[in-house]
N, C-alpha and C. Protein backbone atom coordinates (compact mmCIF):
# COMPACT_ATOMS: atom_id res chain seq x y z
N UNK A 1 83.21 4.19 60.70
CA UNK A 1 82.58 3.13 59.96
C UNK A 1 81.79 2.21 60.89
N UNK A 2 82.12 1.40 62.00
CA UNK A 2 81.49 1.33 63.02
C UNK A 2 79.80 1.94 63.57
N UNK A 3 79.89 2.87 63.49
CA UNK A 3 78.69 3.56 63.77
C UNK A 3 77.59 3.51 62.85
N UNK A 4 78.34 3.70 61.36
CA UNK A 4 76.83 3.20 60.58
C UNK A 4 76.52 1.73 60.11
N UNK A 5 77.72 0.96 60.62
CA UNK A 5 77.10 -0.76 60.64
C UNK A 5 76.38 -0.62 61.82
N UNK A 6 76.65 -0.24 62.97
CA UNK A 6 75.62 -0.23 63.95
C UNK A 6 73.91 0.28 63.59
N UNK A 7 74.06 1.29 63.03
CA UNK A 7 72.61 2.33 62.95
C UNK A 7 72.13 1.32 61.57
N UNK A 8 72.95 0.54 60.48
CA UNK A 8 72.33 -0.61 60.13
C UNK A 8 71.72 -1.31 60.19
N UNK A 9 72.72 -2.30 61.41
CA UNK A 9 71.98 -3.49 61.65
C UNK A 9 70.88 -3.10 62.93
N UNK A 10 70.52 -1.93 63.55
CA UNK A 10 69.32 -2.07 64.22
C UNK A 10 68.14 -1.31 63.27
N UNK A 11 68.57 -0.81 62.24
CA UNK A 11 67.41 -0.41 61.54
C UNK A 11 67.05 -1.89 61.02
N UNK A 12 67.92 -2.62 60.43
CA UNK A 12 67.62 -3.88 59.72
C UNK A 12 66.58 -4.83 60.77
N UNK A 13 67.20 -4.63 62.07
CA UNK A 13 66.37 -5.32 63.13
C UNK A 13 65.14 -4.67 63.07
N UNK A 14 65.09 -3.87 63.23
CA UNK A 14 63.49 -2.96 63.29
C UNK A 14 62.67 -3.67 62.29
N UNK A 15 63.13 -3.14 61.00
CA UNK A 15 62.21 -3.27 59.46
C UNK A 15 61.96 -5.10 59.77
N UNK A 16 62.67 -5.56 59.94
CA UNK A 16 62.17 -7.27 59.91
C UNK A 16 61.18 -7.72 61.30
N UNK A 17 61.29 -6.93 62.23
CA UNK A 17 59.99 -6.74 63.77
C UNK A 17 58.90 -6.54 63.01
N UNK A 18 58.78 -4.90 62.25
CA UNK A 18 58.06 -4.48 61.87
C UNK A 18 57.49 -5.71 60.60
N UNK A 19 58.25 -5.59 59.69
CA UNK A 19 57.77 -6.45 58.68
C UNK A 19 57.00 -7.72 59.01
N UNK A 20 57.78 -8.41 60.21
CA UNK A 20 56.72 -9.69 60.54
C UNK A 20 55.67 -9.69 60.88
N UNK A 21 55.30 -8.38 61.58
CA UNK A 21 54.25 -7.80 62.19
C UNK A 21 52.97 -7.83 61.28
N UNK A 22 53.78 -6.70 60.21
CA UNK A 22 52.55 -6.48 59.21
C UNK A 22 52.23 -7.43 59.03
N UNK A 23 52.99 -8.54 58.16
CA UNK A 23 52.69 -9.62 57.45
C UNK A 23 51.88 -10.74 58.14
N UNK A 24 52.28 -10.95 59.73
CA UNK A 24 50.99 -11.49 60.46
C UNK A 24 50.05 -10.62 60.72
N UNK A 25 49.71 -9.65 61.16
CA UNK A 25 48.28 -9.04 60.68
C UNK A 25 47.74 -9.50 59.12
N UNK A 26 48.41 -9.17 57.66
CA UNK A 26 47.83 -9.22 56.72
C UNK A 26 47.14 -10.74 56.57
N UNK A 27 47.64 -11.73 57.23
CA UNK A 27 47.50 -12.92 57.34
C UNK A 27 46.14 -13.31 57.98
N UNK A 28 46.12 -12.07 59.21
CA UNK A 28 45.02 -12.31 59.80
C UNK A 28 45.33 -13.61 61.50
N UNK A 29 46.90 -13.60 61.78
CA UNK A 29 47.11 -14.12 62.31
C UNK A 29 47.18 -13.84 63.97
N UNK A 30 47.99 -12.40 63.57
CA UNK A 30 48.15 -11.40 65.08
C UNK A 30 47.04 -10.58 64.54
N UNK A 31 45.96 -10.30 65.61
CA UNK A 31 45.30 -9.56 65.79
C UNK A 31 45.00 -8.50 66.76
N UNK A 32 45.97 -7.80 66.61
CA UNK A 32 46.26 -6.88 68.02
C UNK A 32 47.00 -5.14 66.45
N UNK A 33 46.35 -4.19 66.94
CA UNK A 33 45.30 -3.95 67.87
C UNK A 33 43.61 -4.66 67.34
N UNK A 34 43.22 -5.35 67.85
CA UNK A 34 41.86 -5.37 67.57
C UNK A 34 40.81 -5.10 66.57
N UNK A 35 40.98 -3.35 66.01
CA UNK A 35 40.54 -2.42 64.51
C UNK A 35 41.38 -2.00 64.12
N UNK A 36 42.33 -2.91 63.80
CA UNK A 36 43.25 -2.41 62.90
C UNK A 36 42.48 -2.66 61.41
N UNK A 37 42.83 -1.71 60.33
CA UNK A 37 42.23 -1.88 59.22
C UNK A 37 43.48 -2.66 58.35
N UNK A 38 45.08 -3.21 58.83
CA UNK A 38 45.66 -4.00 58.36
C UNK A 38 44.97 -5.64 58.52
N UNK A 39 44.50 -6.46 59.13
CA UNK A 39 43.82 -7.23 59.65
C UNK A 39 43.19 -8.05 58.78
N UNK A 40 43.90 -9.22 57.95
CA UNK A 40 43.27 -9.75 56.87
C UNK A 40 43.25 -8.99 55.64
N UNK A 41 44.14 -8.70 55.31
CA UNK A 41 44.43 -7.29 53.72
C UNK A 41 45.75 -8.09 53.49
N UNK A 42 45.77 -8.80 52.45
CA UNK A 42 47.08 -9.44 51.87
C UNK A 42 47.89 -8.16 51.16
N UNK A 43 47.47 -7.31 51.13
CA UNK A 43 48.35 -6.15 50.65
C UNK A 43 49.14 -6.04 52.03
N UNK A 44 48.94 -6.10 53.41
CA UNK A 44 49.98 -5.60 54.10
C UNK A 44 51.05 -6.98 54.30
N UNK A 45 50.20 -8.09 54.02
CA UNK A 45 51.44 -9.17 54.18
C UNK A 45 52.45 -9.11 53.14
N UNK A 46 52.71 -8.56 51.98
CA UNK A 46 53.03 -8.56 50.35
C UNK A 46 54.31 -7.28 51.37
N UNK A 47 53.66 -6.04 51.98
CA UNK A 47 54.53 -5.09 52.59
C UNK A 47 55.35 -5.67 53.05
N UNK A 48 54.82 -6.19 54.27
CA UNK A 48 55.72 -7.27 55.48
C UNK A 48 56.84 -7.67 55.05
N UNK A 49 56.89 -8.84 54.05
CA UNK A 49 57.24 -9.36 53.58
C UNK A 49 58.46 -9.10 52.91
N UNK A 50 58.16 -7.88 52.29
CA UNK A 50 59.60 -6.85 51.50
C UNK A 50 60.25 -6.10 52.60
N UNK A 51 59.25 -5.38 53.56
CA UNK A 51 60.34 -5.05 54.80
C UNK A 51 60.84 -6.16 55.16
N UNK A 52 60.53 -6.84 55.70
CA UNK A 52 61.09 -7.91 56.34
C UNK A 52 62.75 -8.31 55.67
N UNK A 53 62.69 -8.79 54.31
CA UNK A 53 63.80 -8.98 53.62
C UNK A 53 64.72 -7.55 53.28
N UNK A 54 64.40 -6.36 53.02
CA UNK A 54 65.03 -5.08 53.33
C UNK A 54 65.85 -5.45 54.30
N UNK A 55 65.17 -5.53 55.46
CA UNK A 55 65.70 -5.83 56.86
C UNK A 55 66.78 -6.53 56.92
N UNK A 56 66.90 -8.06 56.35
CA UNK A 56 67.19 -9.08 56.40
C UNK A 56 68.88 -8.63 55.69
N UNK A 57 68.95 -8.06 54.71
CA UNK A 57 69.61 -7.62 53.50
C UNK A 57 70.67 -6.09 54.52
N UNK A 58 69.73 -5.42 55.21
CA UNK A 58 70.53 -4.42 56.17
C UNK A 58 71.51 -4.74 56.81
N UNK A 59 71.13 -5.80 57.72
CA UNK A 59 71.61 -6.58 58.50
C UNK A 59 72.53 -7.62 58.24
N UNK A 60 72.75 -8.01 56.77
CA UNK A 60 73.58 -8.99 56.28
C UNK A 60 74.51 -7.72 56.01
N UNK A 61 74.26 -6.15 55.49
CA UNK A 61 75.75 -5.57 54.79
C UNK A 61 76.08 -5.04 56.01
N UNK A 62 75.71 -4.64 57.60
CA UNK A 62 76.08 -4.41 58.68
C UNK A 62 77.22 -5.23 58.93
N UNK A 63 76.60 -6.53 58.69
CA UNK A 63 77.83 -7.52 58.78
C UNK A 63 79.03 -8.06 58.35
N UNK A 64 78.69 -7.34 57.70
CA UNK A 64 80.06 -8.00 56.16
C UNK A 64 81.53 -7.57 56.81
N UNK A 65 82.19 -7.37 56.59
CA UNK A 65 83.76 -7.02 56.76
C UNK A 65 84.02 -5.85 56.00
């Protein structure tokens, strides 16, 4: 049981990296890489956003008891 709260909570960590990511690109905030075609598209911040909380939600049942 151990092992898949672990493989949990670092997927949960990932999806909420990732998710912030998108969601500052969609924002238009991080602009790296450069041509990215995410880059000001509120559709990828709307993504972000739900990974992000996925994430958030992984990482809370990793934790639980």
């Amino acid at each position: 049981m151990g092992a898949a709260k672990g493989i949990l909570a670092v997927a949960g960590v990932v999806l909420v990296l990732v998710g912030a990511l998108w969601a500052l690109q969609g924002l238009d905030i991080v602009r790296w890489p450069a041509s990215s075609f995410m880059l000001g598209d509120t559709t990828w911040t709307r993504n972000g956003v739900v990974a992000a909380v996925v994430g958030a939600v992984l990482i809370w049942f990793a934790r639980r008891r």
